[in-house]
Protein backbone atom coordinates (compact mmCIF):
# COMPACT_ATOMS: atom_id res chain seq x y z
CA UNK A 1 50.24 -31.09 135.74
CA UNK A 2 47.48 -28.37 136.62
CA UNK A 3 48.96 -25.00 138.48
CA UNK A 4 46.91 -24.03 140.83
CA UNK A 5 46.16 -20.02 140.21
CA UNK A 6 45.97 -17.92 143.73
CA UNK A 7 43.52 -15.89 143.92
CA UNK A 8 45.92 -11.72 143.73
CA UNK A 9 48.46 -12.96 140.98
CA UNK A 10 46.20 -13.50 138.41
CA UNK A 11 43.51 -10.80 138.52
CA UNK A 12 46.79 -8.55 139.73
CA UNK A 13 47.91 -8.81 135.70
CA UNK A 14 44.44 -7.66 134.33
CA UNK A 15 44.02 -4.57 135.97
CA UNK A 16 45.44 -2.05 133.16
CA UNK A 17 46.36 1.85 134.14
CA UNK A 18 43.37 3.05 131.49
CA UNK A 19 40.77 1.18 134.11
CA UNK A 20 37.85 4.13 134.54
CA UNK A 21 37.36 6.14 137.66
CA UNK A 22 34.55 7.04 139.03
CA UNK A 23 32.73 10.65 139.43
CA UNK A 24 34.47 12.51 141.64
CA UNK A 25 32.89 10.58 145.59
CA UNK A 26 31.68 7.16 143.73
CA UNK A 27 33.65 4.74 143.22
CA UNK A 28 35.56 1.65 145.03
CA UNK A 29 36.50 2.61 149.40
CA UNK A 30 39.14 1.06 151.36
CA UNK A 31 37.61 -0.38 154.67
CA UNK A 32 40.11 0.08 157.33
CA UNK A 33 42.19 -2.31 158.90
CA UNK A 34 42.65 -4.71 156.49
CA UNK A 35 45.56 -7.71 156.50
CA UNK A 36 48.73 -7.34 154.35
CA UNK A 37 47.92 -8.76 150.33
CA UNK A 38 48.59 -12.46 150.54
CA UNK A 39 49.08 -14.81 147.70
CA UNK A 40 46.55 -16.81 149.46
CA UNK A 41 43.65 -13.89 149.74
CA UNK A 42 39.87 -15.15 148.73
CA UNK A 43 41.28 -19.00 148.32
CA UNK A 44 38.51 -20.31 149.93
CA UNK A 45 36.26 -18.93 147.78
CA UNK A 46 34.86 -20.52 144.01
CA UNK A 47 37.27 -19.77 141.13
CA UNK A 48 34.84 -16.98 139.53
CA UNK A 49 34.49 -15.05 142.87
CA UNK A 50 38.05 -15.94 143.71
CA UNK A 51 38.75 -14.09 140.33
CA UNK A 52 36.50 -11.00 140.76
CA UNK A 53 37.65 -10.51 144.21
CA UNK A 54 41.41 -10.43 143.48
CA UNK A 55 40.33 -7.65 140.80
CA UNK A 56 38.79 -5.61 142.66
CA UNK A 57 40.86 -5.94 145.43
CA UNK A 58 44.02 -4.66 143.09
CA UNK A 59 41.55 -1.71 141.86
CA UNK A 60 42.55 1.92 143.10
CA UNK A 61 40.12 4.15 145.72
CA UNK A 62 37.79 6.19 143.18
CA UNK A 63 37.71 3.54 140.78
CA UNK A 64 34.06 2.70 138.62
CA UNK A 65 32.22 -0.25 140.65
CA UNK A 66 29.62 -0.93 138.38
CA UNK A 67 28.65 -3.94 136.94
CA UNK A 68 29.22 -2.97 133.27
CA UNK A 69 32.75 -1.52 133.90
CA UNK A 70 33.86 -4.74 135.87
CA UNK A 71 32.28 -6.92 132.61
CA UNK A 72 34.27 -4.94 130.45
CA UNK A 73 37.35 -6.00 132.00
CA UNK A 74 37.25 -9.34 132.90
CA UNK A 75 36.14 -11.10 129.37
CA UNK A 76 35.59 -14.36 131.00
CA UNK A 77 32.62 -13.22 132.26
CA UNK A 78 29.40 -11.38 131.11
CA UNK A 79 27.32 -9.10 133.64
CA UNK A 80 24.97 -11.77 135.23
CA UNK A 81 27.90 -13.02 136.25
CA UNK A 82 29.93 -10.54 137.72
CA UNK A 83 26.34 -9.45 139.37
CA UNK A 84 26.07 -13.08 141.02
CA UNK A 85 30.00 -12.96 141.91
CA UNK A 86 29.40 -9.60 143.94
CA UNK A 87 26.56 -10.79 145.46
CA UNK A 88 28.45 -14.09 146.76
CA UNK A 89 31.49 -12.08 147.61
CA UNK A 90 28.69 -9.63 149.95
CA UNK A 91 27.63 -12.64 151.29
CA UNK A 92 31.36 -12.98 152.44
CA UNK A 93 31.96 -10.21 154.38
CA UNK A 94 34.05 -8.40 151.68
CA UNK A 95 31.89 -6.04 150.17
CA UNK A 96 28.86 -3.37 151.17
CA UNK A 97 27.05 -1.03 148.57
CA UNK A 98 26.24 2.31 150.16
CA UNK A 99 24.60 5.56 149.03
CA UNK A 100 25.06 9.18 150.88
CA UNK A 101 23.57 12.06 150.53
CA UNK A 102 25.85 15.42 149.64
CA UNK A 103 24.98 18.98 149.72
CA UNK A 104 21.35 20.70 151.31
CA UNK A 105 17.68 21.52 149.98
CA UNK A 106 17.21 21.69 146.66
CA UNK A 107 21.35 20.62 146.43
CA UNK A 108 20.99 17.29 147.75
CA UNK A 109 22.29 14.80 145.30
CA UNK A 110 23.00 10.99 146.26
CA UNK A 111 26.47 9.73 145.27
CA UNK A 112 27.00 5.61 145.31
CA UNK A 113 30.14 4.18 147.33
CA UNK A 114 31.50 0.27 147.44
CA UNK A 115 33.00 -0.33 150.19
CA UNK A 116 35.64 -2.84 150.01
CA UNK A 117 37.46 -5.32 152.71
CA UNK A 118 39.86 -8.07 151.71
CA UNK A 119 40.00 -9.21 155.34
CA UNK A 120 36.25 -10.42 155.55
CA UNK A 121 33.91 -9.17 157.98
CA UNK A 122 31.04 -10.32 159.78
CA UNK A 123 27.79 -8.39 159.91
CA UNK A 124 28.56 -6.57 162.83
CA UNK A 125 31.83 -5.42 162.40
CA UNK A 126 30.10 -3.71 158.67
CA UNK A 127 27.11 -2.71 161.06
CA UNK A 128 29.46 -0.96 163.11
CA UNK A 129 31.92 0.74 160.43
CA UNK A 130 28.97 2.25 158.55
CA UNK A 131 27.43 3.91 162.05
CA UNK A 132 30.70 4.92 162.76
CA UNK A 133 31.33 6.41 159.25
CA UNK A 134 27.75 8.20 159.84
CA UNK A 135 28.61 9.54 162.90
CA UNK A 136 32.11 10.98 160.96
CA UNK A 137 29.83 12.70 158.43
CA UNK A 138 27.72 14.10 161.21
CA UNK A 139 30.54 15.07 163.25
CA UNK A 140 29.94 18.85 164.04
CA UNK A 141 26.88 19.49 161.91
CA UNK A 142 24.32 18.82 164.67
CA UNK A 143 24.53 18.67 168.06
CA UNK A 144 23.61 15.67 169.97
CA UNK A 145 20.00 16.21 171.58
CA UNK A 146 20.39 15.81 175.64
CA UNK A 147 19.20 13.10 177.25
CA UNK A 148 16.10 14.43 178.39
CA UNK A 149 16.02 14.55 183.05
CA UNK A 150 13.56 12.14 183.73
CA UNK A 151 14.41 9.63 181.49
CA UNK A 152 13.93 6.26 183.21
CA UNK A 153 16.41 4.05 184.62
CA UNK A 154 16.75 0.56 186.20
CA UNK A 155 17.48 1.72 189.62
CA UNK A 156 18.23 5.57 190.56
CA UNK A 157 21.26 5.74 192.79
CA UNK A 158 20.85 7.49 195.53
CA UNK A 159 22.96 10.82 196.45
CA UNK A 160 25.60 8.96 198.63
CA UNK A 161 26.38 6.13 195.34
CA UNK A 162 26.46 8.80 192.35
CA UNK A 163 29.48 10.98 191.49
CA UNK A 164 28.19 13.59 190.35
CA UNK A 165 30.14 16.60 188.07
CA UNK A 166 31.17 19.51 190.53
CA UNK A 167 29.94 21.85 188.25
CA UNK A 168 26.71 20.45 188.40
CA UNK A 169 26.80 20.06 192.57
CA UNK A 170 23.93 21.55 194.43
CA UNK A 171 24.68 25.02 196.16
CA UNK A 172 24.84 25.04 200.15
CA UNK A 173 21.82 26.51 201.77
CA UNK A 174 21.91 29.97 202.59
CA UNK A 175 22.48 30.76 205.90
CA UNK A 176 19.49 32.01 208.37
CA UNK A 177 19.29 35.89 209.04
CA UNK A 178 18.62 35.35 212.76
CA UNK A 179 20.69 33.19 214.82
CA UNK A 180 17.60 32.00 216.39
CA UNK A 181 15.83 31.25 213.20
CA UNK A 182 14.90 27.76 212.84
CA UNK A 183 15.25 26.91 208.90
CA UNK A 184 13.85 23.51 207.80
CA UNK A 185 16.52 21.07 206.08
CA UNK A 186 16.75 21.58 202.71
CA UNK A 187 14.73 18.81 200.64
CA UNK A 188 17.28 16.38 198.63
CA UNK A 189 18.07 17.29 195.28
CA UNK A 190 18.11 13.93 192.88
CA UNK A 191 22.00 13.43 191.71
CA UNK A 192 22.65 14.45 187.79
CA UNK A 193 23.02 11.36 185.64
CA UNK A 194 25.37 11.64 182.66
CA UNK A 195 24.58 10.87 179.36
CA UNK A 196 26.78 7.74 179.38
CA UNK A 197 24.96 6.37 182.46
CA UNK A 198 21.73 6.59 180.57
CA UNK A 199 23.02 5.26 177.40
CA UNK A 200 23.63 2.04 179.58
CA UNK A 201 21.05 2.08 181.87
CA UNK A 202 18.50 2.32 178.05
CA UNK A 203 20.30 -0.62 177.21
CA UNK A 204 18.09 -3.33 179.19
CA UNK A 205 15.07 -2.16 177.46
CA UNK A 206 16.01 -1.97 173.95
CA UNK A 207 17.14 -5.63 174.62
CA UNK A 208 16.65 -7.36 178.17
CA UNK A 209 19.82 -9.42 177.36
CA UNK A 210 21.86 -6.50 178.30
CA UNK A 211 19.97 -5.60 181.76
CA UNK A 212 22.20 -3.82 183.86
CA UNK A 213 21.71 -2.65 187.35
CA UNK A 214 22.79 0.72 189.09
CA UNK A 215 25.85 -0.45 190.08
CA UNK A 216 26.97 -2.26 186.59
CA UNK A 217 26.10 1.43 185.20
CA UNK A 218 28.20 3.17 187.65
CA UNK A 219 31.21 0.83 186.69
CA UNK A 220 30.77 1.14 182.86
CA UNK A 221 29.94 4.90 182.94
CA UNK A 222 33.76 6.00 182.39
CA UNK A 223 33.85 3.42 179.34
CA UNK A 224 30.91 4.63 178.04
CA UNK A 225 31.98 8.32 178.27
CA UNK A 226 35.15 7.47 176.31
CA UNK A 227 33.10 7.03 173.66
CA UNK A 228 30.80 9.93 173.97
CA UNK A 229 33.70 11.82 173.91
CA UNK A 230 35.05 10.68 170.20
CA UNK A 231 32.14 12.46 168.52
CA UNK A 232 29.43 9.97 168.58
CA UNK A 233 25.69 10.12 169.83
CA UNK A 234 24.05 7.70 172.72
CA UNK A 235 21.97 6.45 169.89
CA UNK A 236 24.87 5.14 168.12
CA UNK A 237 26.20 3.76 171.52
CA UNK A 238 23.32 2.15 171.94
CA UNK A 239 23.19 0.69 168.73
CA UNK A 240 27.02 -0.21 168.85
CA UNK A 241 26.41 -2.10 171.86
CA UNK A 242 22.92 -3.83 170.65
CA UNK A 243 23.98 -5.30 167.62
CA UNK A 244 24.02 -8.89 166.68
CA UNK A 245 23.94 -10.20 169.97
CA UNK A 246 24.12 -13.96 170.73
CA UNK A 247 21.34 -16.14 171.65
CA UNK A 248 22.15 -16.15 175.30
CA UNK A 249 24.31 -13.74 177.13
CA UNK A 250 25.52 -15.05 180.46
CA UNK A 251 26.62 -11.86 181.97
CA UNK A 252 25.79 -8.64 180.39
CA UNK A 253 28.41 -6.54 182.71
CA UNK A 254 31.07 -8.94 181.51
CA UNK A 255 29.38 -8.83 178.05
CA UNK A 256 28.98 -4.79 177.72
CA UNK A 257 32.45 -4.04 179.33
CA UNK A 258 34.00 -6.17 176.75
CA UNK A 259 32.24 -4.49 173.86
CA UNK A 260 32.77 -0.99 175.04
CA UNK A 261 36.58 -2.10 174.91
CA UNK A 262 37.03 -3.92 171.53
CA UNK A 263 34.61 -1.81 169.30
CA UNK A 264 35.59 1.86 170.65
CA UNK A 265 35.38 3.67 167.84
CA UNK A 266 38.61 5.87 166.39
CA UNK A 267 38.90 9.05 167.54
CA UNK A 268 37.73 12.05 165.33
CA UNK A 269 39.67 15.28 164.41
CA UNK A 270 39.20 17.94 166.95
CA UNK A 271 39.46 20.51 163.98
CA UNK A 272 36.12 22.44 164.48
CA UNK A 273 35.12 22.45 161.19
CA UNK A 274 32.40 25.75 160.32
CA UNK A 275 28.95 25.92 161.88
CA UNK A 276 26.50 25.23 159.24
CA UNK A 277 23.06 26.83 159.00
CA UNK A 278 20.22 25.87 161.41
CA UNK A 279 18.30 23.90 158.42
CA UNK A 280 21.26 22.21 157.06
CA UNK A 281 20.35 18.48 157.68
CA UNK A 282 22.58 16.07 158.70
CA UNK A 283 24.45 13.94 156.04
CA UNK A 284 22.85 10.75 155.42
CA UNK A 285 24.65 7.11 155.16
CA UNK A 286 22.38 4.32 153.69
CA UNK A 287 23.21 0.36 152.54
CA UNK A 288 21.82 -0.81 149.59
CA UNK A 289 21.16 -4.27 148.73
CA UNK A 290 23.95 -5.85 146.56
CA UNK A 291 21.94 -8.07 144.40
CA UNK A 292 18.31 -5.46 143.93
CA UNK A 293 19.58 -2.10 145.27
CA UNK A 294 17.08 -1.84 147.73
CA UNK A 295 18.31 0.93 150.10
CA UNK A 296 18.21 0.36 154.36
CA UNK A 297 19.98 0.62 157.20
CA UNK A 298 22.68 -1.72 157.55
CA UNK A 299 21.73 -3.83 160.41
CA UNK A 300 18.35 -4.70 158.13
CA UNK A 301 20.54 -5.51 155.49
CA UNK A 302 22.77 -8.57 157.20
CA UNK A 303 25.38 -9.96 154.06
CA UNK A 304 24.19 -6.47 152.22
CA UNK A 305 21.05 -8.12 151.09
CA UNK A 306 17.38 -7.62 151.33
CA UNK A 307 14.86 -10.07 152.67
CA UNK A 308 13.70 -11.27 149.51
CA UNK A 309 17.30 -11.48 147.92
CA UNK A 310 18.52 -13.13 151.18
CA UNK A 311 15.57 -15.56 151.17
CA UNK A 312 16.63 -16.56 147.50
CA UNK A 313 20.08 -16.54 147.88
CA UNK A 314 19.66 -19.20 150.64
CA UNK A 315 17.41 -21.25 148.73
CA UNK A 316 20.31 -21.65 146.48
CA UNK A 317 17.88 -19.79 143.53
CA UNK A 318 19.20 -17.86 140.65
CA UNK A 319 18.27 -14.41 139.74
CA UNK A 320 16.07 -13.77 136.35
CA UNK A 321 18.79 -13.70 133.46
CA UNK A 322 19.55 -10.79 132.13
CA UNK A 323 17.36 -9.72 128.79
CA UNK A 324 20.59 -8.52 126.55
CA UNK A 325 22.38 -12.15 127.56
CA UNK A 326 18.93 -14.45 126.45
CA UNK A 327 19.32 -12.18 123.55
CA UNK A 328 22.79 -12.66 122.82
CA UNK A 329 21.86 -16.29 123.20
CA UNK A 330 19.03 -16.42 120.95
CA UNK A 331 21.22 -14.81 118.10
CA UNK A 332 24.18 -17.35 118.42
CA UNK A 333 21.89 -19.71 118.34
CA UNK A 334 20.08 -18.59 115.31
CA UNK A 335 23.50 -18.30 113.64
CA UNK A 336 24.27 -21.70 114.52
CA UNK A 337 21.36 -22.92 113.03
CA UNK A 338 21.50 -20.75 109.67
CA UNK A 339 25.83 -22.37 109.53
CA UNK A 340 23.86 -25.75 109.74
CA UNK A 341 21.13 -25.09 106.87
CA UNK A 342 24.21 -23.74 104.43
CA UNK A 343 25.13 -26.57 101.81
């Protein structure tokens, strides 16, 4: 009878305690709000990935990523293969490749992260997780640039719809020195518009699917603030809200209200951490490709590939083999033949 092997026992046994860690911020990251380790994790997945996966998945925070270490420790398979295996379990939604820049100036130095998930995601949710572990970094280093005054909108409310911030309320006009004196009525000053209001109202043209009027604006403004108010920028709120959208959205109120609620991102420490120097640039976040290395952003990178690795891993084509296997090969194969030639 054939026992079926699930997918966390059996890599479970193979990680040892003398496994390498990596350099001091390399290495293997946790993603967040993952299920509880099942006996059943990565079953629907082919028996080599099914086997890498539950490795990796058993592997500590820290711990090396790259393709040599992982070949070293699972004999049953040589580097191509573990290469191809991460690449599938990208693919997945288990796995993104990322590289940040640490330090300033002539101290910058790139260090190379794997982010790991054994719940899989879909693009989006990665998409997401990466802006919002940008915005983390960034977090207190620079401040947000103000939406700049005349920044154009769908339709301006008038002073009578907005609700605008007391501090910012026009002053009463002085009164006249004579009580005769005729003054003229002071000309209407245009309400302020938050920077939550034009995060949402920039929305319709970055993608007309989300069009929202005035009034949709004014409803989703509070939402929108929440989030402006955990440490992130309108360009990420924009982006957050943007992302893989479907072919057709019915009602984008509905629609935007909905994604304000379920992707709010956690909120950040309100430590105030030390005000760098005016030059210091902000840290940098970017996703490389799984299969090349090819660094991007992460929403040009959907299943942490590149176009052309995308393209080819959809055609169902296999990568050039690896020059130290074909010459492995070559040399059992001469052996083989010189064991064959012996009387």
């Amino acid at each position: 009878m054939v026992t079926q092997h699930h997918s966390s026992a059996l890599p479970a046994l193979a990680v040892s305690a003398a496994y390498p860690m990596a350099k001091p911020g390399y290495g293997k990251r946790s993603a967040p709000g993952q299920q509880p380790r099942t006996r059943d994790d990565f079953a629907l997945l082919p028996t080599r990935e099914r086997y890498v996966a539950g490795f990796v998945d058993h592997l500590p925070d820290g711990a090396a990523m790259s393709v040599k270490q992982l070949a070293k420790q699972l004999p049953l398979y040589g580097q191509q293969a573990i290469s191809t295996a991460l690449k599938a379990l990208s693919v997945a939604g288990h796995l993104r490749r990322v590289r940040c820049a640490v330090g300033a100036g002539d101290e910058t130095r790139w260090v190379f992260r794997t982010f790991w998930s054994r719940t899989a995601r879909d693009n989006e949710w990665w998409t997401t997780y990466l802006a919002t572990e940008t915005a983390a970094r960034s977090a207190g280093s620079t401040p947000p640039a103000p939406a700049p005054a005349a920044a154009a909108v769908p339709q301006q409310r008038t002073a009578s719809e907005a609700t605008p911030d007391p501090a910012h309320a026009p002053e009463p006009p002085a009164p006249a020195t004579t009580p005769t004196a005729r003054t003229a009525p002071p000309a209407a000053r245009p309400a302020a518009l938050s920077p939550a209001y034009l995060a949402l109202a920039e929305l319709g043209r970055k993608d007309i699917r989300l069009a929202l009027s005035a009034d949709d604006c004014a409803s989703l403004e509070p939402q929108a603030a929440e989030w402006l108010a955990r440490g992130v920028t309108t360009d990420y709120l924009i982006a957050a809200l943007t992302a893989g959208l479907p072919a057709q959205v019915d009602c984008p109120p509905r629609f935007v209200r909905r994604r304000l609620t379920d992707k709010i991102p956690p909120q950040l420490s309100t430590t105030p951490s030390p005000s760098p120097s005016v030059d210091t640039p902000a840290p940098r976040l970017l996703m490389e490709c799984t299969d090349c290395g090819r660094p991007g952003q992460p929403e040009a990178l959907p299943d942490g590939l590149c176009r052309p690795c995308r393209a080819a891993h959809s055609a169902g084509g296999r990568p050039s083999p690896d020059p130290t296997e074909i010459a492995a090969v070559k040399a059992r194969m001469a052996n083989i033949r010189d064991l064959l030639k012996a009387p």
